[in-house]
Structures are given as structure tokens and as C-alpha cells.
N, C-alpha and C. Protein backbone atom coordinates (compact mmCIF):
# COMPACT_ATOMS: atom_id res chain seq x y z
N UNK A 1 -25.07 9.92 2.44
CA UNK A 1 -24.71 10.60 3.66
C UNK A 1 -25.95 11.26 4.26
N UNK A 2 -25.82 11.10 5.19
CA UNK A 2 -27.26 11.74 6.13
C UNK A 2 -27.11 13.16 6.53
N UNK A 3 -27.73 14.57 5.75
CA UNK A 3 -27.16 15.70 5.22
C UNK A 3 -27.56 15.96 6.91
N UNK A 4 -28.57 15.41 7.71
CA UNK A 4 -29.27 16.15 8.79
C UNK A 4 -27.77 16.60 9.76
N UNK A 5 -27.06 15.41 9.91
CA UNK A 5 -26.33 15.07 11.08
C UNK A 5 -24.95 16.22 10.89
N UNK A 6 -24.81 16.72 12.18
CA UNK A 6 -23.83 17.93 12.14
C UNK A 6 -22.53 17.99 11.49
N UNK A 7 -22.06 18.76 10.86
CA UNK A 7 -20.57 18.16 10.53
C UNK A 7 -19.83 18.65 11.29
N UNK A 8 -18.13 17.58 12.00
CA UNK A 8 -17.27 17.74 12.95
C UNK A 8 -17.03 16.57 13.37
N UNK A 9 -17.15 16.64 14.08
CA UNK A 9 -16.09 15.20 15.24
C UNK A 9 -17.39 14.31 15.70
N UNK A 10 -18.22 13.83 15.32
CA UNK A 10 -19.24 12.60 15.72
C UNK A 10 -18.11 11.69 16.50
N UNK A 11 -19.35 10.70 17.07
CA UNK A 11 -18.77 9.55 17.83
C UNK A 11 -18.33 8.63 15.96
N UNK A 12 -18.71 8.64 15.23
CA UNK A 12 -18.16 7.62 14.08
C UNK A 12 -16.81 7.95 14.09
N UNK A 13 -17.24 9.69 13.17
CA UNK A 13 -15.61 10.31 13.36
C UNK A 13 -14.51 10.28 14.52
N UNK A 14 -14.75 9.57 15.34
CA UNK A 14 -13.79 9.74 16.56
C UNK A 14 -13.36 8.15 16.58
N UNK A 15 -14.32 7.48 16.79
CA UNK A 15 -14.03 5.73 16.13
C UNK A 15 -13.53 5.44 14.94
N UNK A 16 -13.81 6.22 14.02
CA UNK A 16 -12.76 5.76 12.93
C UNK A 16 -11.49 6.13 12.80
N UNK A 17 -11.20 7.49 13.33
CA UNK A 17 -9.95 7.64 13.28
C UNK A 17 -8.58 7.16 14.31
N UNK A 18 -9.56 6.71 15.46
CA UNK A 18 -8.88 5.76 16.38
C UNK A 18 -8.45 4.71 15.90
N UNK A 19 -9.56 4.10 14.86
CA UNK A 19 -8.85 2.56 14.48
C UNK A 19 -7.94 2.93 13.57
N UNK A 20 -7.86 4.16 12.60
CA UNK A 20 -6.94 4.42 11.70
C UNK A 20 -5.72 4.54 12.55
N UNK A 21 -5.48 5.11 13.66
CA UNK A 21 -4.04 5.12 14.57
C UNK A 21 -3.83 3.80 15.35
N UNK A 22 -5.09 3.25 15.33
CA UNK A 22 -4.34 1.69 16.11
C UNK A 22 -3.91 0.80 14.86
N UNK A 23 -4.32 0.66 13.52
CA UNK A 23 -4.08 0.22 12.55
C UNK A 23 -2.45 0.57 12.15
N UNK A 24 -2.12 2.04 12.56
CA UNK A 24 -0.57 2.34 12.05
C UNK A 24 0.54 2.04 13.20
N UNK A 25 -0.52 1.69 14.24
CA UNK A 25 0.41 1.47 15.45
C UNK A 25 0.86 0.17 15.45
N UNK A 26 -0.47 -0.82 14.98
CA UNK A 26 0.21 -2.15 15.00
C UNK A 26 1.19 -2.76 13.77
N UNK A 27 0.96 -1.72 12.53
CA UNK A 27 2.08 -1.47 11.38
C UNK A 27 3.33 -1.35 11.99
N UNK A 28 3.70 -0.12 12.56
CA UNK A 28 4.98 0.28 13.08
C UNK A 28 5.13 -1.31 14.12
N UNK A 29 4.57 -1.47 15.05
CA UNK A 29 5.09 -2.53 15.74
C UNK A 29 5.25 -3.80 14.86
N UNK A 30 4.73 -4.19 13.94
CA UNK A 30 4.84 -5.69 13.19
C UNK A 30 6.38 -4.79 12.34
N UNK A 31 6.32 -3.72 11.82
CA UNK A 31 7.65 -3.77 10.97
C UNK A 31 8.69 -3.54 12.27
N UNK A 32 8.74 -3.30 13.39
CA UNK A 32 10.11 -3.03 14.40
C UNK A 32 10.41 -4.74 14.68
N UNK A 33 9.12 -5.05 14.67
CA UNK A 33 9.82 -6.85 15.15
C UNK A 33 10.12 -7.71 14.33
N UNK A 34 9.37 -7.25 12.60
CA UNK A 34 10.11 -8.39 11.57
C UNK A 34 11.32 -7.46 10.44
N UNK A 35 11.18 -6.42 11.13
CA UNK A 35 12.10 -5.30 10.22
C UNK A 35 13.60 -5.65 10.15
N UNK A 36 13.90 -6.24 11.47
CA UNK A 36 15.14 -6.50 11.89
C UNK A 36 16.30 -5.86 11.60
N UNK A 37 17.19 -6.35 10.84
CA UNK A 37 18.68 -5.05 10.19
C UNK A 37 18.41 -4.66 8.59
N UNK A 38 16.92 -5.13 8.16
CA UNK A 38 16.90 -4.33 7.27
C UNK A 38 17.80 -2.49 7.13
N UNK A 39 17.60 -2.23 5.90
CA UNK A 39 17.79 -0.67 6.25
C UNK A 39 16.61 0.08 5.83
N UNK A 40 16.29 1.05 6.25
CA UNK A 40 15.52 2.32 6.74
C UNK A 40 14.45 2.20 5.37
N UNK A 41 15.28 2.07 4.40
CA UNK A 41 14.35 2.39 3.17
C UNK A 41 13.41 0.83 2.99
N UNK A 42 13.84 -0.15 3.49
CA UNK A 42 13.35 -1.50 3.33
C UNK A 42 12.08 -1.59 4.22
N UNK A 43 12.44 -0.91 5.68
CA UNK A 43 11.39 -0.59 7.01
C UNK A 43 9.87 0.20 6.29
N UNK A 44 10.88 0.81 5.74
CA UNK A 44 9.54 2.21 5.41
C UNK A 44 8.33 1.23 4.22
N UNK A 45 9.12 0.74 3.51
CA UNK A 45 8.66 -0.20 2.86
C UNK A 45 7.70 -1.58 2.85
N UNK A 46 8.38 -2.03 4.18
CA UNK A 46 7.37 -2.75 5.30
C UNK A 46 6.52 -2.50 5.73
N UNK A 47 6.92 -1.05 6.49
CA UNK A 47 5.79 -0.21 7.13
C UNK A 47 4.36 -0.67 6.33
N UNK A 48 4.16 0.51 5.40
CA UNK A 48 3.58 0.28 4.15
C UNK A 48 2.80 -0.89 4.34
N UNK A 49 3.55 -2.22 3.41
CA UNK A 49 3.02 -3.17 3.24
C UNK A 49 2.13 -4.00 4.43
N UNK A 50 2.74 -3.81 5.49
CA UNK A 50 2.13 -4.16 6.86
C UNK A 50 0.62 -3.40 7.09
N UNK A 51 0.60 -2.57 6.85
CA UNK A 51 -0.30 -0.95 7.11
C UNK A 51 -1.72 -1.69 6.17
N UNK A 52 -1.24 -1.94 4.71
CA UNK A 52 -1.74 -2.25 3.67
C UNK A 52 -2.53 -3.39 3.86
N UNK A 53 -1.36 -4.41 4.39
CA UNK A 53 -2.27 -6.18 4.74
C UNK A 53 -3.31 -5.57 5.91
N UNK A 54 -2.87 -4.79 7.13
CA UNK A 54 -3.88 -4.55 8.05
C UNK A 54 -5.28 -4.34 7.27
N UNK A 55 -5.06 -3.07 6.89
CA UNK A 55 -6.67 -2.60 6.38
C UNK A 55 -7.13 -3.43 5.66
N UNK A 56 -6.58 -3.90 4.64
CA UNK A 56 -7.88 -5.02 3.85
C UNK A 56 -7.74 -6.62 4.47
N UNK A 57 -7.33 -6.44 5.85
CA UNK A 57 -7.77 -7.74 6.53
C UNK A 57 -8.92 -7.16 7.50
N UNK A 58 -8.61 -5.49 7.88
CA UNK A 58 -9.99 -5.21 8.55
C UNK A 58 -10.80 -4.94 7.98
N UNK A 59 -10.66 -4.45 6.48
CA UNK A 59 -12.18 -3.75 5.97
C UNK A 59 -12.48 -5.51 4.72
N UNK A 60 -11.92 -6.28 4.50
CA UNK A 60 -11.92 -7.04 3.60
C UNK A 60 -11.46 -8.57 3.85
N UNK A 61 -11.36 -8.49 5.21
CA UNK A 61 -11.20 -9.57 6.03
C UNK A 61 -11.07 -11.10 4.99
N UNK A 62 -12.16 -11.89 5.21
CA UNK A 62 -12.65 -12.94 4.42
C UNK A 62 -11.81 -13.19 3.33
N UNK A 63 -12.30 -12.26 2.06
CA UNK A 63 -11.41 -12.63 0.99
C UNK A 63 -10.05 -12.60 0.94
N UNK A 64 -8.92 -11.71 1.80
CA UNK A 64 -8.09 -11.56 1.64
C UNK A 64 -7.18 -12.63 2.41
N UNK A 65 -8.18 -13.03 3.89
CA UNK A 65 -8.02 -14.10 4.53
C UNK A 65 -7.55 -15.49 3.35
N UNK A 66 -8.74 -15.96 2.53
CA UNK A 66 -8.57 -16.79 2.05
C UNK A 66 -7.73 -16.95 0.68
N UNK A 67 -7.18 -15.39 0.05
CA UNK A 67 -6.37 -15.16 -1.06
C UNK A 67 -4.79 -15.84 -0.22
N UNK A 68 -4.71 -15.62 1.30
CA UNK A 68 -3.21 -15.27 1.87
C UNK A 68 -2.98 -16.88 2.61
N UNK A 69 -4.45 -17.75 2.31
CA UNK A 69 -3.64 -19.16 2.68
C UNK A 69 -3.36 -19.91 1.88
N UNK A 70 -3.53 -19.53 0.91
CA UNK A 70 -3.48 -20.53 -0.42
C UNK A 70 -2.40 -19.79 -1.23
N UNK A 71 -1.82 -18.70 -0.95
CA UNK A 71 -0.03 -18.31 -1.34
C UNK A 71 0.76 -18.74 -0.23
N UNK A 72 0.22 -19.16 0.93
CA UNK A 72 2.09 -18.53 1.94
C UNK A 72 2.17 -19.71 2.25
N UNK A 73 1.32 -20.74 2.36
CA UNK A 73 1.36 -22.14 2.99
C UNK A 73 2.58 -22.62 3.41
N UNK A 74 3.46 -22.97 2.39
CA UNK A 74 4.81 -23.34 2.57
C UNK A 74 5.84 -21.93 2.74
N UNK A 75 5.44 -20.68 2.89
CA UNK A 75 6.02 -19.89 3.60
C UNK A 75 6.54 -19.84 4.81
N UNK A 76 7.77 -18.68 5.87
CA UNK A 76 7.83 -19.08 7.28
C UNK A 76 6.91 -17.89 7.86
N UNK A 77 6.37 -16.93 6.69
CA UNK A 77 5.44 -15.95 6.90
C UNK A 77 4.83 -15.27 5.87
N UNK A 78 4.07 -14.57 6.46
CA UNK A 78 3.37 -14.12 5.40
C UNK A 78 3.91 -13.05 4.19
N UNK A 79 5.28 -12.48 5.02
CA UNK A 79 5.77 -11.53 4.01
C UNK A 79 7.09 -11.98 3.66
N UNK A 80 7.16 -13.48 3.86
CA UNK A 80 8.74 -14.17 3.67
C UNK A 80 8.93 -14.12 1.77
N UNK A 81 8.04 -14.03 1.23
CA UNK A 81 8.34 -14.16 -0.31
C UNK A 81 8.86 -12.69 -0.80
N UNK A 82 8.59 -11.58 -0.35
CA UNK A 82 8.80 -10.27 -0.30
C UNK A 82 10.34 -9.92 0.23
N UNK A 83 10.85 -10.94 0.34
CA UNK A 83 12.48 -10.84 0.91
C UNK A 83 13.59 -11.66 -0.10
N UNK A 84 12.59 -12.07 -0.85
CA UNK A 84 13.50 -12.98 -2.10
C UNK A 84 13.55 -12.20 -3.19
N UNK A 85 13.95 -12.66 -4.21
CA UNK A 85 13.71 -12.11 -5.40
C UNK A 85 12.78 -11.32 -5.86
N UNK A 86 11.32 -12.07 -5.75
CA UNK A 86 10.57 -11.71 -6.46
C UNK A 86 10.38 -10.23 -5.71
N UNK A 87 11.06 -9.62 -4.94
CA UNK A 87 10.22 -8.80 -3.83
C UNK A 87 10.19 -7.04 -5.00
N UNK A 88 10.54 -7.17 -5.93
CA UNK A 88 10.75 -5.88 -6.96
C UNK A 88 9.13 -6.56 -7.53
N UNK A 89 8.98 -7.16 -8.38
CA UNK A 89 7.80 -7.89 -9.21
C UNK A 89 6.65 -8.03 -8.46
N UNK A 90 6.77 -8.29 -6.74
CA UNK A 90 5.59 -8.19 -6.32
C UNK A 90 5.32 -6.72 -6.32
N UNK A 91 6.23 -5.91 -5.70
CA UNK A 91 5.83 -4.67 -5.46
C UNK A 91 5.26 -3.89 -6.76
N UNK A 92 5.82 -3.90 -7.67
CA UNK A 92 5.05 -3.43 -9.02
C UNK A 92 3.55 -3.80 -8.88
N UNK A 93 3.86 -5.12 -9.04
CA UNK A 93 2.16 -5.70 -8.97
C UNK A 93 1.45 -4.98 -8.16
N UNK A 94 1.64 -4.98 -6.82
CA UNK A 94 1.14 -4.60 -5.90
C UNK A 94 0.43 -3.50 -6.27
N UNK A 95 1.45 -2.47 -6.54
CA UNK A 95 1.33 -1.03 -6.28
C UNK A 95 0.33 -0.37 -8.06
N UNK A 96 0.27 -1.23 -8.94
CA UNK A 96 -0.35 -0.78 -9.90
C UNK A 96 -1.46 -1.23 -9.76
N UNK A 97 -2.21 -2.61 -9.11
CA UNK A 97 -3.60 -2.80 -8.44
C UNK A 97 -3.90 -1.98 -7.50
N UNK A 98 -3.24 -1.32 -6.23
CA UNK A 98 -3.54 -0.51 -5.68
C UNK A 98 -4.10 0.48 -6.28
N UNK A 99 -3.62 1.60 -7.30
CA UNK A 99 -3.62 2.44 -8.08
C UNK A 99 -4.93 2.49 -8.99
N UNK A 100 -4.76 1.13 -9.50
CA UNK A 100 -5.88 0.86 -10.32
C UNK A 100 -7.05 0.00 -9.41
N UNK A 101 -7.28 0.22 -8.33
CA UNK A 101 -8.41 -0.29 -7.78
C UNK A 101 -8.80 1.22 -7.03
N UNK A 102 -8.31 2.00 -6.68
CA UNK A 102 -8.71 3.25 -6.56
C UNK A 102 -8.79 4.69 -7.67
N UNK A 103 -8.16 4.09 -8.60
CA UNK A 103 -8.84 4.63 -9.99
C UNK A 103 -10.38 4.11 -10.17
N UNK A 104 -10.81 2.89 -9.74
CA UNK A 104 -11.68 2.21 -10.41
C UNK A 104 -13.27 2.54 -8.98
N UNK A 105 -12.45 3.12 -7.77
CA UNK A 105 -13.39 3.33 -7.16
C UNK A 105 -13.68 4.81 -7.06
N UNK A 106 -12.95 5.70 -7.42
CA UNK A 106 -13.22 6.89 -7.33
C UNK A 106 -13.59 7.86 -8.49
N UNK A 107 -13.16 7.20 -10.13
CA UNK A 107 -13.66 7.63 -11.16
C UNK A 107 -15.01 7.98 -11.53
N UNK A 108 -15.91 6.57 -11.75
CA UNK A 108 -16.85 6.61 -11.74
C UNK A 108 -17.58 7.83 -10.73
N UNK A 109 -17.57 7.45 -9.61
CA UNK A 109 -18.08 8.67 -8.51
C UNK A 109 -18.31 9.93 -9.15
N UNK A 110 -16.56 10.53 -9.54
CA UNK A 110 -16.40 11.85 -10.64
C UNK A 110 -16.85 12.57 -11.24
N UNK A 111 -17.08 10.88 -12.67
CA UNK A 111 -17.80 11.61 -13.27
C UNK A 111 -18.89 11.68 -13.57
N UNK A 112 -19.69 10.85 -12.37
CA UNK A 112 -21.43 11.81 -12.47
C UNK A 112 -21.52 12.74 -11.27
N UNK A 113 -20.02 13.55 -10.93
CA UNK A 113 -20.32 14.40 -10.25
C UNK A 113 -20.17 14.54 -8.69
N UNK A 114 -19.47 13.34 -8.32
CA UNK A 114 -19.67 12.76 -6.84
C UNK A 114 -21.02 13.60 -5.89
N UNK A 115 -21.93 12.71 -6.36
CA UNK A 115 -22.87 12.70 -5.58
C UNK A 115 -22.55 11.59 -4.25
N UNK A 116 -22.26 10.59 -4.58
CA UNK A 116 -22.10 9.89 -2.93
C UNK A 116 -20.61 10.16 -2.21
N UNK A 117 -20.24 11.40 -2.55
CA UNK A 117 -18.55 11.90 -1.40
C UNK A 117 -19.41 12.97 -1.41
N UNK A 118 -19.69 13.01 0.45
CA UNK A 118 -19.67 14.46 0.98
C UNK A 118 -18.64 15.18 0.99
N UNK A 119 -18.54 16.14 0.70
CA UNK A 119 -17.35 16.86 0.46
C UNK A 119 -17.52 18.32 1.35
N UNK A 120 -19.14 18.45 1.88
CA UNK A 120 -19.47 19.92 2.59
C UNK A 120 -18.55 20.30 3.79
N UNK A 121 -17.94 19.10 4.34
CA UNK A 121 -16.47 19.75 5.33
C UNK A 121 -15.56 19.03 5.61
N UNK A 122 -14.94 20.32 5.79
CA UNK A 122 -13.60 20.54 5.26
C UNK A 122 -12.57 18.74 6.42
N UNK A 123 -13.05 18.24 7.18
CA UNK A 123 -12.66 17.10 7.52
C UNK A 123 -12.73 15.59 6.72
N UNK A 124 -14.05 16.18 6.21
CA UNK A 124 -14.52 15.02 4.83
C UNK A 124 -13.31 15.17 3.56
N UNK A 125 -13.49 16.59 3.53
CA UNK A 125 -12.93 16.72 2.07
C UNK A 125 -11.89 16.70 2.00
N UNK A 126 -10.65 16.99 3.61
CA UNK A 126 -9.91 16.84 3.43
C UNK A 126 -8.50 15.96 4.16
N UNK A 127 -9.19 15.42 5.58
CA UNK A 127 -8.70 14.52 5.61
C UNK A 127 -8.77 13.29 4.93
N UNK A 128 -10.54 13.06 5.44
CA UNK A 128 -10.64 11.69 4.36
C UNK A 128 -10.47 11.53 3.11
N UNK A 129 -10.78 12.49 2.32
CA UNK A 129 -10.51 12.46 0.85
C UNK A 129 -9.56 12.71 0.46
N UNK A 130 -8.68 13.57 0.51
CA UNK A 130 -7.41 14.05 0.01
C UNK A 130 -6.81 13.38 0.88
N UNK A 131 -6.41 13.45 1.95
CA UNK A 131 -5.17 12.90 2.85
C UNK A 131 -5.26 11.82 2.73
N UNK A 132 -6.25 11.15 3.25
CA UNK A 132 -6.13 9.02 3.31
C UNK A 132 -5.87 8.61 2.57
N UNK A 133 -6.79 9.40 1.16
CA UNK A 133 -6.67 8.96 -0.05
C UNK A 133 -5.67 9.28 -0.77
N UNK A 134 -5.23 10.15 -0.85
CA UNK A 134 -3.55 10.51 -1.49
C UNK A 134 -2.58 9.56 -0.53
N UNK A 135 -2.86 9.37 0.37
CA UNK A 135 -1.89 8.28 0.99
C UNK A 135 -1.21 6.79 -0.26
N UNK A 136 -2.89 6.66 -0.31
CA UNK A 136 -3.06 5.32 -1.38
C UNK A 136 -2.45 5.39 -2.70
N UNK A 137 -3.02 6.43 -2.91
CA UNK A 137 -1.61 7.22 -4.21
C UNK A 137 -0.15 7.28 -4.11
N UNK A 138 0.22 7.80 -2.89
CA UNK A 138 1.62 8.75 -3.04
C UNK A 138 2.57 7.29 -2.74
N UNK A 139 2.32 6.81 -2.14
CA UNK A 139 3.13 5.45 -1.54
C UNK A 139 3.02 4.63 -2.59
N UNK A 140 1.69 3.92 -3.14
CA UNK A 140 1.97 3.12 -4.61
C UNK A 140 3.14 3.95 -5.53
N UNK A 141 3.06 4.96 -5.69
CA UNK A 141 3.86 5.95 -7.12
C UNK A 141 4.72 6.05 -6.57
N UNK A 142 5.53 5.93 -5.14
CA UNK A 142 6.74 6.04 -4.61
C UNK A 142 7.36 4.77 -4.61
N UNK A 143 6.80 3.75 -4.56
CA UNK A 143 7.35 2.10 -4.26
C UNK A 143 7.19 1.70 -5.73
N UNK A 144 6.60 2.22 -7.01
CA UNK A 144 7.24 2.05 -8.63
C UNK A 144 8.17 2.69 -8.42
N UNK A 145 8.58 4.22 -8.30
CA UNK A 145 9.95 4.40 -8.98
C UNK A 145 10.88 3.58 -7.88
N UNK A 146 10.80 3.91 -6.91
CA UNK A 146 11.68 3.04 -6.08
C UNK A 146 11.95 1.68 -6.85
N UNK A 147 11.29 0.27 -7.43
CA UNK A 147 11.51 -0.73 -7.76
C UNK A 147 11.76 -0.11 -9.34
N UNK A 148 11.68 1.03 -10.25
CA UNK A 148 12.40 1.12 -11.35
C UNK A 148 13.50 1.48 -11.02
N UNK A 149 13.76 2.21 -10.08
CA UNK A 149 15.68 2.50 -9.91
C UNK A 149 16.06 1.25 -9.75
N UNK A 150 15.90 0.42 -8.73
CA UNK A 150 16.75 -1.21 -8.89
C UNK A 150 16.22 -1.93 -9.72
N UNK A 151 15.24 -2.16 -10.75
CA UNK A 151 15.22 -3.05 -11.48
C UNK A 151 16.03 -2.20 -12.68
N UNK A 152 16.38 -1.10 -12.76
CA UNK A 152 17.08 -0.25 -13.53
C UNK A 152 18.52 -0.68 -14.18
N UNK A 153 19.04 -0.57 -12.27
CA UNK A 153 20.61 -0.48 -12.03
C UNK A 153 20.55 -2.49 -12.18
N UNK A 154 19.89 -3.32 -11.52
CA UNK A 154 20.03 -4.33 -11.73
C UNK A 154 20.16 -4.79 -13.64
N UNK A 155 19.55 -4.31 -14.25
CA UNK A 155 19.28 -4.56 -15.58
C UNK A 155 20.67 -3.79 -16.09
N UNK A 156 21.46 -3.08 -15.82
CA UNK A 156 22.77 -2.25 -16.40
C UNK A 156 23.48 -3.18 -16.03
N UNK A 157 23.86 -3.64 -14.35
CA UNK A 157 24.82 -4.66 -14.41
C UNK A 157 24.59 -5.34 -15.30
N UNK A 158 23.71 -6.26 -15.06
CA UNK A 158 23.70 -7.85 -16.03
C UNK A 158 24.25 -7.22 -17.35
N UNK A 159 23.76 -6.22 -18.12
CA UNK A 159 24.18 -5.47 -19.49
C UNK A 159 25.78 -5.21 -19.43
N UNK A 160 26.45 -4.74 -18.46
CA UNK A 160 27.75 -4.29 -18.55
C UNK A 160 28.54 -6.04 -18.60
N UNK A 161 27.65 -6.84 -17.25
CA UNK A 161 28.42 -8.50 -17.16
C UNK A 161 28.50 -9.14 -18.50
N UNK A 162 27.11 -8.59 -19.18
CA UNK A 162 27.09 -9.49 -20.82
C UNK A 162 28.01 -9.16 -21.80
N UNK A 163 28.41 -7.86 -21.83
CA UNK A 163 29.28 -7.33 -22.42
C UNK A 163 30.74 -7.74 -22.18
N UNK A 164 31.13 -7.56 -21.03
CA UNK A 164 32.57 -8.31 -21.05
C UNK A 164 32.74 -10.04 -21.34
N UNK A 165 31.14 -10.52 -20.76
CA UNK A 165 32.07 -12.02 -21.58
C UNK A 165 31.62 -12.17 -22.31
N UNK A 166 31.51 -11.50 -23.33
CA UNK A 166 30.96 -11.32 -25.29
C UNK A 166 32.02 -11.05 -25.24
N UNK A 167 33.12 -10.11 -25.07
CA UNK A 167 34.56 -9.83 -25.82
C UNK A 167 35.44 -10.43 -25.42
N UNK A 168 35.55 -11.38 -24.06
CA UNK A 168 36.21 -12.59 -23.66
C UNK A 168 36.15 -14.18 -24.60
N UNK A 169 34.65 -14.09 -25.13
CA UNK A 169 34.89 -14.92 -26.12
C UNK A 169 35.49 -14.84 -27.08
């Protein structure tokens, strides 16, 4: 970080946080038009995932580009597999690489002390660092328990179904 340059609202700081609100704007609009009669908790969920594909197609473009044609090919979209079954199993996945790819970028930093996170104001330290970044946190650790309550209650039915036709036999 370049200690010279003032801390506050720069032209960066004003450009980045613009693209951070056009990034959630075009989230909210991609989940209102493929959200459809989902319900509320499924949207929010979208939201999210939409929000998620944005940024690492803007900051990570390329690779993620070429990870997302060689899964969806025979898809009718990109988030059509996320509506089937597997859509509990991806989200786990999902959300524990998330977790653990920002464990893996912010540890190290730590513990020699974060020398490369300015932290001298209070916009650094606490929007960008705490807020954006607890974002990345709070939503992964909310979309596990969320997919342990239904892979939960799903796993009791099948247990209660196995049980009655064990004593039917």
C-alpha cells in the first residue's frame, strides 16, 4: 500500500465501490428474472450464488470462464444443475471452498502480522476487511446449516420410510 496517499474516499475508492453496487445490482436483477416462484429463502440463495459467479467472473474471469463450459454444456443454464438434486451437495461444496479459500488467503497474511492489509482506516479496516469480508464468511456458514437442516429432515424421512417397510415385511 502506498502509505503517502491520503486515507478516505480516492477516485479507486469511489470506483471500486461502484462496481461493488453494480455487481449486486446485476445479482438482484439475474435472481428477479431466473428466481421465478421460487420462495424467498431459495431467491436469497440465488441472490448469493449469482453475486458469487459475478465477482469471480470479474476478478477471475478466464479461469472460471473456462471451469463453467466444460460443466454446463448440456445444461439450459448455467445454474440449471442447482435446481435438481444435487443442489444441497453443490452448495456444501461450494460454501466449504469458499471458506477454505479465504482461510487460505487471509491466514498466512495473520500470521506474520498482516503487513500487506492496511488496516490505518477505519474504511480499510472496516468496510473492506470486516464487512466484504465477513460477507464471504457469514453467507458460506449460513447456506451449510441451511443445507444441514434439509439434508437433516431429508435423511429422517427416508429413516422413518425404512422403518415401516422393515415391519411390513
Amino acid at each position: 500500500m502506498d502509505s503517502a496517499a491520503p486515507p478516505g474516499l480516492s477516485l479507486v475508492t469511489v470506483c471500486s465501490l461502484l462496481a461493488c453496487c453494480l455487481q449486486v445490482l446485476a445479482a438482484v436483477l439475474l435472481t428477479h428474472r431466473y428466481g421465478g416462484q421460487s420462495s424467498a429463502e431459495d431467491r436469497w440463495v440465488l441472490l448469493w450464488l449469482f453475486y458469487d459467479v459475478i465477482v469471480h467472473l470479474t476478478l477471475e474471469g478466464p479461469f472460471v470462464y473456462m471451469s463453467l463450459v466444460g460443466t454446463v454444456e448440456t445444461s439450459e443454464g448455467p445454474l440449471a444443475e442447482l435446481c435438481e438434486l444435487n443442489k444441497h451437495f453443490l452448495q456444501v461444496a461450494l460454501s466449504v471452498c469458499e471458506l477454505y479459500g479465504g482461510w487460505m488467503t487471509f491466514c498466512p497474511d495473520w500470521l506474520m502480522g498482516s503487513p500487506h492489509l492496511d488496516t490505518s482506516s477505519r474504511l480499510y479496516l472496516w468496510v473492506y476487511l470486516v464487512f466484504f469480508n465477513g460477507l464471504w464468511v457469514l453467507v458460506p456458514v449460513l447456506l451449510l446449516v441451511q443445507s444441514w437442516f434439509c439434508l437433516r429432515s431429508l435423511h429422517a424421512l427416508r429413516t422413518d420410510t425404512d422403518l415401516k417397510s422393515r415391519k411390513n415385511m
